[in-house]
N, C-alpha and C. Protein backbone atom coordinates (compact mmCIF):
# COMPACT_ATOMS: atom_id res chain seq x y z
N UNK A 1 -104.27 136.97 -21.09
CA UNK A 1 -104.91 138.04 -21.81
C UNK A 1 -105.52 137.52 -23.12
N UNK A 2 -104.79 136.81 -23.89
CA UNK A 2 -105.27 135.79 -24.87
C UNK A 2 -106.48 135.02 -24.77
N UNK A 3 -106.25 134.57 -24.03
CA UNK A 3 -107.16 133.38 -23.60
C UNK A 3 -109.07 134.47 -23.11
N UNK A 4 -108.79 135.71 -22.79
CA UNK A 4 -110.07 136.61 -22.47
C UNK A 4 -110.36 137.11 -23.73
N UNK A 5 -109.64 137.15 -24.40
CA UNK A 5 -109.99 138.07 -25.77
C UNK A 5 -110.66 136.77 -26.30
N UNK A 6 -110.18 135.63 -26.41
CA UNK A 6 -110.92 134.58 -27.18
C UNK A 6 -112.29 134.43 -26.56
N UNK A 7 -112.16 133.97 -25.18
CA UNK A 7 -113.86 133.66 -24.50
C UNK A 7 -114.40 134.57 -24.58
N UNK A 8 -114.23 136.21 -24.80
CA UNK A 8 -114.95 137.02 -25.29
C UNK A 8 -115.56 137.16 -26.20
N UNK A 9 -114.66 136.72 -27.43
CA UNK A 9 -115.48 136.71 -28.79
C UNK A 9 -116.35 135.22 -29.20
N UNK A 10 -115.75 134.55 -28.44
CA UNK A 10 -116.61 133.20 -27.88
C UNK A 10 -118.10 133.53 -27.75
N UNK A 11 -117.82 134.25 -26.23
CA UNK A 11 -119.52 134.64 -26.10
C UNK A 11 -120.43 135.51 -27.07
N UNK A 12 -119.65 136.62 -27.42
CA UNK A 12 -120.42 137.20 -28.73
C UNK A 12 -121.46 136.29 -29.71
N UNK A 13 -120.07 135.41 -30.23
CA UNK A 13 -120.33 134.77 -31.42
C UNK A 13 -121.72 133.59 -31.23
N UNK A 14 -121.46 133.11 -30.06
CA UNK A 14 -122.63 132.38 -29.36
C UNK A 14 -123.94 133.08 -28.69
N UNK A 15 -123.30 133.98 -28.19
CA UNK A 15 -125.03 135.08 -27.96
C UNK A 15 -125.51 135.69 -29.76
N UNK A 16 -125.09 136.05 -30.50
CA UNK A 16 -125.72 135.94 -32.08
C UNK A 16 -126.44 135.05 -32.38
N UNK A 17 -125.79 133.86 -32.13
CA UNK A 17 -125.82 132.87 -32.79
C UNK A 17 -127.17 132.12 -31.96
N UNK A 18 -127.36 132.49 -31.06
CA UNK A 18 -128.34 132.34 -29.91
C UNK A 18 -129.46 133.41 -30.53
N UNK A 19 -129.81 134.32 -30.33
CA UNK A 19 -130.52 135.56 -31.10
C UNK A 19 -130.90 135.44 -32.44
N UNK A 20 -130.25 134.64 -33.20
CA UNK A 20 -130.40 134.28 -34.70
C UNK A 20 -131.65 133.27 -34.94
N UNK A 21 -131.22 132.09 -33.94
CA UNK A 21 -131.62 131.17 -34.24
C UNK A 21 -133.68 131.24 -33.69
N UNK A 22 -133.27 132.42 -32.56
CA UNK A 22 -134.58 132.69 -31.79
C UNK A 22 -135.89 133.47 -32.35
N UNK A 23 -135.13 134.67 -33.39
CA UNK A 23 -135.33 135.81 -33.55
C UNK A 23 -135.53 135.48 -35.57
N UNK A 24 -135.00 134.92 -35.80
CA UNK A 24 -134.90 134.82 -37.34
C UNK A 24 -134.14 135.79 -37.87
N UNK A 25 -133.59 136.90 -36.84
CA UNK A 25 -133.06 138.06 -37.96
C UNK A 25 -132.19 138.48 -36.69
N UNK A 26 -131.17 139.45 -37.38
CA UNK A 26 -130.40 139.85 -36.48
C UNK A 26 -130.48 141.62 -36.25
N UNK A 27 -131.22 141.93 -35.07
CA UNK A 27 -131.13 143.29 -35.18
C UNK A 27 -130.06 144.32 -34.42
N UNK A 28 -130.17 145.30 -34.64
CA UNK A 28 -128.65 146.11 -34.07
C UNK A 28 -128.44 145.88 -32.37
N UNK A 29 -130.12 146.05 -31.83
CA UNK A 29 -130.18 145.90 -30.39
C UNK A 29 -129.27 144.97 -29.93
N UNK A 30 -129.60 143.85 -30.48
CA UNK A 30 -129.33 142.06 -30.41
C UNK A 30 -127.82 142.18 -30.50
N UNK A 31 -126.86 142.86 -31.67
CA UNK A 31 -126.24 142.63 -32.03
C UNK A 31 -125.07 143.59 -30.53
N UNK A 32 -125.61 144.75 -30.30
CA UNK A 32 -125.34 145.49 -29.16
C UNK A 32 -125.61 144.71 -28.33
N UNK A 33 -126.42 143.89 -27.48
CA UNK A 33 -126.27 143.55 -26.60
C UNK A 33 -125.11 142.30 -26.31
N UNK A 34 -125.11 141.48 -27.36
CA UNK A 34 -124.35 140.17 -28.02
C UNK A 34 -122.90 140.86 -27.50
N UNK A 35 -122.03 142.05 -28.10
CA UNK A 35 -121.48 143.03 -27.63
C UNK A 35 -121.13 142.93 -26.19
N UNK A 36 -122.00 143.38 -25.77
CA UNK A 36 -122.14 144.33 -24.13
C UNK A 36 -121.19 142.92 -23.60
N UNK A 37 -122.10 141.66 -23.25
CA UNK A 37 -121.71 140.26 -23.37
C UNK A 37 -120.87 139.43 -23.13
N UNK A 38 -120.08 139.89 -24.57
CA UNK A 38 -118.88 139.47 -24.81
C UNK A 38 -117.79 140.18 -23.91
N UNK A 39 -117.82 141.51 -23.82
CA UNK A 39 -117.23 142.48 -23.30
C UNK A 39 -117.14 142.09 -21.78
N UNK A 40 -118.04 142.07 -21.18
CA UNK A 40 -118.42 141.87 -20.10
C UNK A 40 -117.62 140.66 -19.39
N UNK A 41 -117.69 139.37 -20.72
CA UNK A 41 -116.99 137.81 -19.95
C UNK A 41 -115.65 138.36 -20.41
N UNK A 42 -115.19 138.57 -21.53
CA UNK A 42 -114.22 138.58 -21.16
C UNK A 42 -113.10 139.50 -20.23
N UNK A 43 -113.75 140.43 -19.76
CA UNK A 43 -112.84 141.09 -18.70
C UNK A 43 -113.08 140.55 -17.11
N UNK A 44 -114.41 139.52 -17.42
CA UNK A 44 -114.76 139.14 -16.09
C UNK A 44 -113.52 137.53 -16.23
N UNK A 45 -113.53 137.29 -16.97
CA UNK A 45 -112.31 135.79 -17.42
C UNK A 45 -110.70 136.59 -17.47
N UNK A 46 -110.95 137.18 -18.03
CA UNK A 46 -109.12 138.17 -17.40
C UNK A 46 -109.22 138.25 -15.66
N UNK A 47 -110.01 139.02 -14.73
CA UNK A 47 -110.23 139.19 -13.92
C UNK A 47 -109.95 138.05 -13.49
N UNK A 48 -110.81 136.60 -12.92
CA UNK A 48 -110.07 135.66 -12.59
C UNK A 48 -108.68 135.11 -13.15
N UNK A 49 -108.39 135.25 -14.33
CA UNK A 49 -107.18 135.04 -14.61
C UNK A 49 -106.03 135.63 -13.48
N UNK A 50 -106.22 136.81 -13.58
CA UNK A 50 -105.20 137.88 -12.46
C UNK A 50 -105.49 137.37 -11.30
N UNK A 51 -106.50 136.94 -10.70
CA UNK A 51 -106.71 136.50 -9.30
C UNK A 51 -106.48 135.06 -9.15
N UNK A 52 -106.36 134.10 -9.33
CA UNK A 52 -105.75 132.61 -9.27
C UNK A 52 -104.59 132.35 -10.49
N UNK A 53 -103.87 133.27 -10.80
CA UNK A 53 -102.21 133.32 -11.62
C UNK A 53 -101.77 133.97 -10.58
């Protein structure tokens, strides 16, 4: 469960950081989608977790 909460905020922090560098600015969309994202891997990285543990 640890380990999803981290690669989650992992991906966030790297989809920003991705969007930043593209975009010059960070807008709410960006920042929502960066979000969605994160959310997304990490319940999809729990998910395999539960299925090969």
């Amino acid at each position: 469960m640890v380990q999803a909460i981290i690669f989650g905020i992992a991906i966030f922090i790297g989809w920003i950081v991705m969007d930043v560098t593209k975009e010059k600015r960070l807008r709410k969309e960006k920042a929502a989608e960066s979000l969605i994202a994160g959310i997304v891997g990490g319940m999809g990285w729990f998910l395999l977790d539960l299925l090969f543990t």
